[in-house]
C-alpha atoms as a PDB file:
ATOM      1  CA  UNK A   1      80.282 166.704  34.342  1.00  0.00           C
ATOM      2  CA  UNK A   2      81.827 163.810  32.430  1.00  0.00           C
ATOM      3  CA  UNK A   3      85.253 162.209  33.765  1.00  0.00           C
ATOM      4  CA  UNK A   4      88.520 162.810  31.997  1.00  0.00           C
ATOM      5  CA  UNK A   5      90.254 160.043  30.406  1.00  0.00           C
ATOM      6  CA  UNK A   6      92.966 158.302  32.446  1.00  0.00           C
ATOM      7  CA  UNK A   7      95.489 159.910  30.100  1.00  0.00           C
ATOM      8  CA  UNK A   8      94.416 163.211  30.158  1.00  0.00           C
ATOM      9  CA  UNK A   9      94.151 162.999  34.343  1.00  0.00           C
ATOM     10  CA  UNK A  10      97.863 161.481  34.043  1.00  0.00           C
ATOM     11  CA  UNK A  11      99.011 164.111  32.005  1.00  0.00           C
ATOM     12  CA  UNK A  12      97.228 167.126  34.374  1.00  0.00           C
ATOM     13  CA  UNK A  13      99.474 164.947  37.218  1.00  0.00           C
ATOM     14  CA  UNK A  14     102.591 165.490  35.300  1.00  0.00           C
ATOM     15  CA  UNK A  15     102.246 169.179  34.525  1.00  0.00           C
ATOM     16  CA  UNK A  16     101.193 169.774  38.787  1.00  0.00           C
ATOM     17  CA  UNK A  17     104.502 167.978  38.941  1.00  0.00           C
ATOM     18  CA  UNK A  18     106.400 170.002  37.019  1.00  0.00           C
ATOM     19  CA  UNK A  19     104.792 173.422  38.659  1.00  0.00           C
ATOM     20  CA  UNK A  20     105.625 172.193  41.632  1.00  0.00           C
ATOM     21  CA  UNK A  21     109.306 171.837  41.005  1.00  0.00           C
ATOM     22  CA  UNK A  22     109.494 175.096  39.564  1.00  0.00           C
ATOM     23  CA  UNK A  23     107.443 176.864  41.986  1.00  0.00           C
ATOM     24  CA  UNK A  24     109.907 174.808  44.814  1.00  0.00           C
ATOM     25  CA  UNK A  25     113.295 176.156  42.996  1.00  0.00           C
ATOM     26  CA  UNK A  26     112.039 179.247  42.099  1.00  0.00           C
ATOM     27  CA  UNK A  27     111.602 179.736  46.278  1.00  0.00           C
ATOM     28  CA  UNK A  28     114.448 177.616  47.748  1.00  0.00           C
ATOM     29  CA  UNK A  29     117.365 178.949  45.642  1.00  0.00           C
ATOM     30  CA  UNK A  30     119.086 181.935  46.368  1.00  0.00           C
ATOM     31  CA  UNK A  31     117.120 184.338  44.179  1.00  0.00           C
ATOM     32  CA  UNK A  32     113.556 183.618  45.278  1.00  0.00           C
ATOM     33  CA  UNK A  33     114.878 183.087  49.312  1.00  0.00           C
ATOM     34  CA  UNK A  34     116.325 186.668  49.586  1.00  0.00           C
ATOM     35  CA  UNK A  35     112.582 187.852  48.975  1.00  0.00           C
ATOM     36  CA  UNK A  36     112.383 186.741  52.711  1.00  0.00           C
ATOM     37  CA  UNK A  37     115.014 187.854  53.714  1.00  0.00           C
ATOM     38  CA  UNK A  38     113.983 190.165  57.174  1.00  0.00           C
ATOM     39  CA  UNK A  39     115.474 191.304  60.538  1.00  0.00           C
ATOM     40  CA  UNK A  40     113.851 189.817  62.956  1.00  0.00           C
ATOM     41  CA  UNK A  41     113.197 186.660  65.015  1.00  0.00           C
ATOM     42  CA  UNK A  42     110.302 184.341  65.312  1.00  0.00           C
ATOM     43  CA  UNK A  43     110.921 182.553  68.910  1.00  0.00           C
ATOM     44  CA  UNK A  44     114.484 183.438  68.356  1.00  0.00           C
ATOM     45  CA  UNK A  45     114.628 181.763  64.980  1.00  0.00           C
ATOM     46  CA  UNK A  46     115.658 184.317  62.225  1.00  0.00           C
ATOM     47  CA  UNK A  47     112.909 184.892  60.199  1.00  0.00           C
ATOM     48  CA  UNK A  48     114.225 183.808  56.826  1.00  0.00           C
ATOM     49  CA  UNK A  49     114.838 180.417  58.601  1.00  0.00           C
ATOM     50  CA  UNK A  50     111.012 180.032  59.497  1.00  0.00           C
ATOM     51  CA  UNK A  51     109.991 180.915  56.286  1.00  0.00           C
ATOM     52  CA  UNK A  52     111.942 178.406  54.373  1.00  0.00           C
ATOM     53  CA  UNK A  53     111.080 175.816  56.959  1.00  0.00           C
ATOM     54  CA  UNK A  54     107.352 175.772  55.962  1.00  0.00           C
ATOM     55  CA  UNK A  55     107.783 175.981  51.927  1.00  0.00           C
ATOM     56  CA  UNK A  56     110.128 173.006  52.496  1.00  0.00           C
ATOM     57  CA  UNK A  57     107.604 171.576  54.305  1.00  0.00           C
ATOM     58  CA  UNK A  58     104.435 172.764  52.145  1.00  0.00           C
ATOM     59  CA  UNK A  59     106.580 170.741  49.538  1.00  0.00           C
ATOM     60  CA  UNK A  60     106.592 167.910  50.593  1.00  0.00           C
ATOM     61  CA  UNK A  61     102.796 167.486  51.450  1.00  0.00           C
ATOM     62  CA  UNK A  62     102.656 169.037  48.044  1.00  0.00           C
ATOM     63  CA  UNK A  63     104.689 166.149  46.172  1.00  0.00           C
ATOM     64  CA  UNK A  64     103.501 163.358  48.383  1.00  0.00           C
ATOM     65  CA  UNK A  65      99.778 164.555  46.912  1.00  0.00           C
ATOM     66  CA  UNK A  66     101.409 164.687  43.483  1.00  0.00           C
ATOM     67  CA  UNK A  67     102.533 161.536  43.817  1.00  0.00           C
ATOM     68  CA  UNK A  68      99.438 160.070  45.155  1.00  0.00           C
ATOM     69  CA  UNK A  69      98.074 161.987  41.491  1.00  0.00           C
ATOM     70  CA  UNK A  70     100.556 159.730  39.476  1.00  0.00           C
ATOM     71  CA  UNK A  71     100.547 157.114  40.907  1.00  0.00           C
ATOM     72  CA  UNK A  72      96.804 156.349  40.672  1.00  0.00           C
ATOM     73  CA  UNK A  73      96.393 158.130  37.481  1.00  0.00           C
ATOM     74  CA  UNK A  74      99.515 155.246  36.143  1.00  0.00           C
ATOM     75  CA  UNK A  75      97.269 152.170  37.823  1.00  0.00           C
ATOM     76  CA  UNK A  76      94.280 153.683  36.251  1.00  0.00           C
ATOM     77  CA  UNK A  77      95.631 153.319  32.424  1.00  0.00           C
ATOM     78  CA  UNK A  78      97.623 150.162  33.122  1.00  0.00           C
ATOM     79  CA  UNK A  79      94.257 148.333  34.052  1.00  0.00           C
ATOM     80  CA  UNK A  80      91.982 150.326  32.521  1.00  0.00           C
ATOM     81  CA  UNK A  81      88.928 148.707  30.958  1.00  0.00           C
END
């Protein structure tokens, strides 16, 4: 399997990126957060709260890898051979 080019792996980065913020929006605002919206308590946390917790926090392990995506994919065309 032959490697991608540095801009084509940059540009893959950008459009996780951009999913990702979407995807996050499309579940944090009010719309996409009444779809968990239950009765019921997990360790006496309302439900709804627990749920939004862990997206939030699937997020942010999601962007950090994004980041980790650009960031490399940027030092890999800047210095590039």
């Amino acid at each position: 399997m032959a490697a991608l080019p540095p801009s084509r792996l940059l540009l893959k980065a950008k459009e996780r990126s951009l999913v990702l913020l979407l995807c996050g929006a499309a579940l944090l605002l009010p719309p996409g957060a009444q779809l968990f919206h239950v009765e019921g308590k997990i360790g006496g946390i309302p439900v709804v709260l627990v749920v939004l917790f862990l997206i939030w926090a699937a997020l942010i392990v999601a962007a950090r890898q994004s980041a980790k995506a650009l960031s490399s994919s940027n030092r890999d065309e800047d210095f590039g051979p």
